[in-house]
C-alpha atoms as a PDB file:
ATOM      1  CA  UNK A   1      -9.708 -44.151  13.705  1.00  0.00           C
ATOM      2  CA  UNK A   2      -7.269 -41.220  13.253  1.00  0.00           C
ATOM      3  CA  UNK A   3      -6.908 -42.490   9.502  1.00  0.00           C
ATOM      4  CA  UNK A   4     -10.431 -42.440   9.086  1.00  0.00           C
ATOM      5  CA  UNK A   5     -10.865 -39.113  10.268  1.00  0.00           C
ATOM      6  CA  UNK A   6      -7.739 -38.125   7.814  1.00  0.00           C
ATOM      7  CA  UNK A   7      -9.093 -39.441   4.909  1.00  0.00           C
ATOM      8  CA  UNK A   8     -12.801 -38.113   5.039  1.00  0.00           C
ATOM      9  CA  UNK A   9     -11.100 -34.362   6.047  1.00  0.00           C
ATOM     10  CA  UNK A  10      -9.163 -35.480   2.412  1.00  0.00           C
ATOM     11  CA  UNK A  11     -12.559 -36.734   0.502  1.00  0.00           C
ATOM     12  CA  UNK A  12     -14.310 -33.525   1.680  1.00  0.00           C
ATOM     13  CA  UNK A  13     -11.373 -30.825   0.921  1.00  0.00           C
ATOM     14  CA  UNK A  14     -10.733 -32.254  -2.167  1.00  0.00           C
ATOM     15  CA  UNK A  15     -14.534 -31.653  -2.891  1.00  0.00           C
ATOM     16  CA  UNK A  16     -14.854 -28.395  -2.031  1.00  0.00           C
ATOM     17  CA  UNK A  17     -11.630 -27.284  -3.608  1.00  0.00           C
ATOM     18  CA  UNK A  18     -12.814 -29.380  -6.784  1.00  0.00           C
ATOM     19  CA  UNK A  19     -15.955 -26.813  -7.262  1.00  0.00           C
ATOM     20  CA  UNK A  20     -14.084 -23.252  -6.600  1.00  0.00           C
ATOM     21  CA  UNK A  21     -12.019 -23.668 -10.115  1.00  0.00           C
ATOM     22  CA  UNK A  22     -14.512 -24.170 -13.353  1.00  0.00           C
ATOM     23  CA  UNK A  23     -13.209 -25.624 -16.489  1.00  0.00           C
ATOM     24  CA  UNK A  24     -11.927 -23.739 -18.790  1.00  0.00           C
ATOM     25  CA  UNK A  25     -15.278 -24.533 -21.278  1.00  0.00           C
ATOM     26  CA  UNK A  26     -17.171 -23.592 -18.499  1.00  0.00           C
ATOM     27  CA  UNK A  27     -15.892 -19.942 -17.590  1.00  0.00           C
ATOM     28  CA  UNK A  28     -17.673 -17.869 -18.826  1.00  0.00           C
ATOM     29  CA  UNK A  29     -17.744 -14.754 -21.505  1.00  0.00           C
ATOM     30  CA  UNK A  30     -18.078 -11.563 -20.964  1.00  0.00           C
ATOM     31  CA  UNK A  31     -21.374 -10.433 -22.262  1.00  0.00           C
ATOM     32  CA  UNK A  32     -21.282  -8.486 -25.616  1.00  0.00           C
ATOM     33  CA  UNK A  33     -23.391  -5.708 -23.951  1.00  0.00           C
ATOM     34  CA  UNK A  34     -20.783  -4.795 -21.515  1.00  0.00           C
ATOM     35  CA  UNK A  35     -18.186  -4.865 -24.177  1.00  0.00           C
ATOM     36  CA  UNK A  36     -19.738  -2.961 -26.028  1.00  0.00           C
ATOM     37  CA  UNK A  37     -20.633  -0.815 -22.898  1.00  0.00           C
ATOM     38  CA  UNK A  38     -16.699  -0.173 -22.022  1.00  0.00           C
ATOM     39  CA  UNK A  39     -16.475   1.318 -25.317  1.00  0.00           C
ATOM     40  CA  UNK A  40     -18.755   4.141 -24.706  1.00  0.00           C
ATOM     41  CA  UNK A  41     -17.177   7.283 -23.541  1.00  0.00           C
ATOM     42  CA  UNK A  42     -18.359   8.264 -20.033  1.00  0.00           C
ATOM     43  CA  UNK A  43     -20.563  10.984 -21.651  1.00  0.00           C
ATOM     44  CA  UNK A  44     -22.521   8.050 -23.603  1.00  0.00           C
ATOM     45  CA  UNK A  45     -22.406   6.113 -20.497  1.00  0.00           C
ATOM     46  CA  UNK A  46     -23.910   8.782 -18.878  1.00  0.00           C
ATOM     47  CA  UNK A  47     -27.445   8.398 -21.764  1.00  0.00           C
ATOM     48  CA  UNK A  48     -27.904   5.060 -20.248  1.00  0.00           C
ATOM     49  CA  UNK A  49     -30.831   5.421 -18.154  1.00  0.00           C
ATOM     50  CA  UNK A  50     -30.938   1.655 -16.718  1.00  0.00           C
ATOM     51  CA  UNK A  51     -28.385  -0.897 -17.004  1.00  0.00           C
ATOM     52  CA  UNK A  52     -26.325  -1.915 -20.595  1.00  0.00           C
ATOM     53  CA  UNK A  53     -28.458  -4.567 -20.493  1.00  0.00           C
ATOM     54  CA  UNK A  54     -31.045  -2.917 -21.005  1.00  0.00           C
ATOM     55  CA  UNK A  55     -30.033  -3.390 -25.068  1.00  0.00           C
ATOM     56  CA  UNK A  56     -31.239  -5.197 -27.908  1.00  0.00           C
ATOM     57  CA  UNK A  57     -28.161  -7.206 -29.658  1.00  0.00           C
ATOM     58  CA  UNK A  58     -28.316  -8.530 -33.025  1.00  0.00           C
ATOM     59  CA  UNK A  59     -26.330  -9.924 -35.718  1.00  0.00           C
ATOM     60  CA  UNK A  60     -26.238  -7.837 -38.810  1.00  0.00           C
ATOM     61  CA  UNK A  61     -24.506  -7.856 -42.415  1.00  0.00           C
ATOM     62  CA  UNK A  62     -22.503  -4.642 -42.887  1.00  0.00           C
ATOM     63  CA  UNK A  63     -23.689  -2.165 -45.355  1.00  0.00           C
ATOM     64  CA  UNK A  64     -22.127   0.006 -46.868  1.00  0.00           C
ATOM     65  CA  UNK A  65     -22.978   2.846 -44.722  1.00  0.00           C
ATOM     66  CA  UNK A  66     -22.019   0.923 -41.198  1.00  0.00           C
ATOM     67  CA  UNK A  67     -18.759   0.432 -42.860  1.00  0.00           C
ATOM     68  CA  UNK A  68     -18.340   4.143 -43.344  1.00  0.00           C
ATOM     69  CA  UNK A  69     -18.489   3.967 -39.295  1.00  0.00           C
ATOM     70  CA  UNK A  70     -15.662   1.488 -38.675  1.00  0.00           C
ATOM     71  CA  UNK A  71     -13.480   3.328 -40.537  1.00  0.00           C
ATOM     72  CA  UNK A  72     -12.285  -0.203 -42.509  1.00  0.00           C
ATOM     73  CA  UNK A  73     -14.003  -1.771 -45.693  1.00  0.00           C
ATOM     74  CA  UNK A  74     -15.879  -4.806 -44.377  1.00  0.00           C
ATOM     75  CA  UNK A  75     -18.755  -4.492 -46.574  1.00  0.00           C
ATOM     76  CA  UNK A  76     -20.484  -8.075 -47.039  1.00  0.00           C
ATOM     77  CA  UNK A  77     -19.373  -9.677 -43.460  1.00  0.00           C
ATOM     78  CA  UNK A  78     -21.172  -9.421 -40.387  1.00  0.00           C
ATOM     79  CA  UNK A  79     -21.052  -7.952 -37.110  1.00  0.00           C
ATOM     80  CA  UNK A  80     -23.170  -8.057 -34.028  1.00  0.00           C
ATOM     81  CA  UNK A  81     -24.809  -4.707 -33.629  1.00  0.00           C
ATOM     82  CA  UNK A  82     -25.865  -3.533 -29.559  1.00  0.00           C
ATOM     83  CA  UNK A  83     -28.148  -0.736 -29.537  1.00  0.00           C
ATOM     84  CA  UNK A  84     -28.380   0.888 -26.635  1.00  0.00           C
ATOM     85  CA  UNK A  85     -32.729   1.400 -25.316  1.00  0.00           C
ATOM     86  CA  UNK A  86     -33.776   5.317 -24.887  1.00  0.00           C
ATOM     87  CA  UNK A  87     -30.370   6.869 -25.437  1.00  0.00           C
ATOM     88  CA  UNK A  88     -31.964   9.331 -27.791  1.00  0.00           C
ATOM     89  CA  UNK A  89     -31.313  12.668 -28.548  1.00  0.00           C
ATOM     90  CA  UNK A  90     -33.613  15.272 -30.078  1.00  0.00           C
ATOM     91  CA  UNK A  91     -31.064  15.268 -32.814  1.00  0.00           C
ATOM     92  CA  UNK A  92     -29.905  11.800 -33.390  1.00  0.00           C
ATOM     93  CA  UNK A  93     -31.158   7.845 -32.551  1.00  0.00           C
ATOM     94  CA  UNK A  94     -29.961   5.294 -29.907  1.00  0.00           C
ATOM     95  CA  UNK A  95     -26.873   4.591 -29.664  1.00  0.00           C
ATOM     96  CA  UNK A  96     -25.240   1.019 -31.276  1.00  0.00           C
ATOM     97  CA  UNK A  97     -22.079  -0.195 -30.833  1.00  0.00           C
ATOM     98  CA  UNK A  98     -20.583  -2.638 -33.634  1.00  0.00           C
ATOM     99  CA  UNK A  99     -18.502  -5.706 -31.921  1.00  0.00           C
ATOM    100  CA  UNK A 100     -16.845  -8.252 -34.125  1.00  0.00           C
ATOM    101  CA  UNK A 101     -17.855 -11.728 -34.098  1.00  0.00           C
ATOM    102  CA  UNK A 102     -15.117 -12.648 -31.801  1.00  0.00           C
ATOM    103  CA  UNK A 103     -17.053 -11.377 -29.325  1.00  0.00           C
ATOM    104  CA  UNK A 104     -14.539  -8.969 -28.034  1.00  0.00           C
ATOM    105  CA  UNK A 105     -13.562  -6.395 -30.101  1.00  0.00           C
ATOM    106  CA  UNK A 106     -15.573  -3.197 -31.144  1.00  0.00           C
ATOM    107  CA  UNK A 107     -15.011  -2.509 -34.531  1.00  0.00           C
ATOM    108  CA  UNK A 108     -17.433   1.104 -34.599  1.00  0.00           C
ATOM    109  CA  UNK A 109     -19.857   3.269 -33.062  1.00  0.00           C
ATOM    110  CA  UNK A 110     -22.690   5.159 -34.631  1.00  0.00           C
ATOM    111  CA  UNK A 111     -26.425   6.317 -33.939  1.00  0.00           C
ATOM    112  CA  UNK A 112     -29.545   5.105 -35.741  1.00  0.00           C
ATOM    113  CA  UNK A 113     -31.533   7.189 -37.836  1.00  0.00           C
ATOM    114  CA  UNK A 114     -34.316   9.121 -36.240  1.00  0.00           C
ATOM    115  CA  UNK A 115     -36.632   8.185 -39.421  1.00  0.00           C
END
């Protein structure tokens, strides 16, 4: 009986322990928002009226002029572009931060164009 009682404390522990560790495909990414979010400096943190999710992100080719904002020619790639909803100025656009494909690593920083 005592082995019994060993073995289903065994069958359930193992169980339990099983679902606290995910696989490694599993685990997930952080979210390109909040990447690019941790880029802003607390005074553009500060425009955010909501949440950085609260963004529209895209994939876009890089023109010539978003190069001129990474400081590094990458003209013809791509890069995902977050722009960040109502951070508007009454000089300048919303705010978008470039990330690289990788997911992970901002690349630039501009405005859009209040046109």
């Amino acid at each position: 009986m005592k082995k019994l009682m060993n073995m289903t404390v065994l069958i359930l522990l193992t169980i339990a322990l099983s679902g606290c560790y995910p696989l490694r495909a599993e685990r997930s990414e952080t979210p390109i928002e909040m990447v690019a979010f941790a880029s802003l400096t607390d005074e553009e943190q500060h425009l955010l009226p909501a949440s950085p999710k609260d963004s529209v992100v895209s994939k876009v080719a890089v023109t010539e002029h978003i190069a001129t904002l990474m400081g590094r020619p990458r003209k013809g790639t791509e890069v995902y572009a977050v722009t960040f909803n109502h951070t508007e100025t009454k000089s300048s656009g919303n705010l978008i931060v470039y990330v690289d494909l990788d997911k992970k690593t901002v690349v630039g920083k501009g405005r859009t164009s209040l046109t």
